[in-house]
Protein backbone atom coordinates (compact mmCIF):
# COMPACT_ATOMS: atom_id res chain seq x y z
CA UNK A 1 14.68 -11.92 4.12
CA UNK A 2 17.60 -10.31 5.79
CA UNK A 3 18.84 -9.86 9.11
CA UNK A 4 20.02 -5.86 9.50
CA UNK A 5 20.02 -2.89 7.71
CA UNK A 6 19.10 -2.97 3.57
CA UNK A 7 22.37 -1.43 1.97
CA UNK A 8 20.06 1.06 0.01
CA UNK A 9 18.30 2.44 3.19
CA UNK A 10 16.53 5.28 1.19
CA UNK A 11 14.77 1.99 -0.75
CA UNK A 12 12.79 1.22 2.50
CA UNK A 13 10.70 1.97 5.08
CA UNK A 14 11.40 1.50 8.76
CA UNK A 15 8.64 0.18 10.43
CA UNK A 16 9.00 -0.59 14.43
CA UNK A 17 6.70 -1.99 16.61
CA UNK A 18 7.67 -1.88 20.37
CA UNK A 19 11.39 -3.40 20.14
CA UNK A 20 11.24 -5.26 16.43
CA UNK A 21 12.34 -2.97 13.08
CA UNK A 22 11.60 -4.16 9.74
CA UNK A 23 12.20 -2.59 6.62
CA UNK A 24 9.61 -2.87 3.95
CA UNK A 25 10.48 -1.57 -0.27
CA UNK A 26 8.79 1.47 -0.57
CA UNK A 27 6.09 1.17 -2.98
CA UNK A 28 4.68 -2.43 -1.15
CA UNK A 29 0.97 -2.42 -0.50
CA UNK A 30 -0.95 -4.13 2.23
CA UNK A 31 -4.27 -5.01 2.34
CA UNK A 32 -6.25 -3.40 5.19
CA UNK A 33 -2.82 -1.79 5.52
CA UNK A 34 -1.30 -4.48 7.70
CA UNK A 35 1.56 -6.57 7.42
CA UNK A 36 1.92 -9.77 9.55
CA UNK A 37 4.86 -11.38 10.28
CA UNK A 38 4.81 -14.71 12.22
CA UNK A 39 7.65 -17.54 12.55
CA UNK A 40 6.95 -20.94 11.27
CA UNK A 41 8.84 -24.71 12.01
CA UNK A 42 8.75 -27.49 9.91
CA UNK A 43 11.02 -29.86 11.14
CA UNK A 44 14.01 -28.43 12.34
CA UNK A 45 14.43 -25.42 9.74
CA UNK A 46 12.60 -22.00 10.86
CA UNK A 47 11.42 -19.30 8.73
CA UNK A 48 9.36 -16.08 8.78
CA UNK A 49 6.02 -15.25 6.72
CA UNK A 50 4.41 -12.44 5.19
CA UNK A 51 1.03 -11.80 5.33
CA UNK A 52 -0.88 -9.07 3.45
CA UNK A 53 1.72 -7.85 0.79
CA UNK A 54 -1.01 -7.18 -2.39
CA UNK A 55 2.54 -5.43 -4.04
């Protein structure tokens, strides 16, 4: 994952949610149609996960 805008903007979707944007590749499929995206820490390196992509 990237922080920003993708460089090929007409490859995405812009999904917001009150103040938070993501871009998702067009053509991605989600179960139940829902992504969730939730921030995990193990030890002191932080990341963000996916849930629900079925591609």
């Amino acid at each position: 994952m990237l922080v920003g805008q993708p460089s090929k903007i007409d490859d995405f979707n812009l999904i917001q949610v009150d103040e938070i944007s993501v871009y998702v590749k067009k053509g991605v499929i989600a179960n139940d149609d829902t992504l969730t995206i939730s921030a995990k820490r193990f030890l002191w390196k932080e990341s963000l996960v996916v849930q629900g992509m079925a591609y």
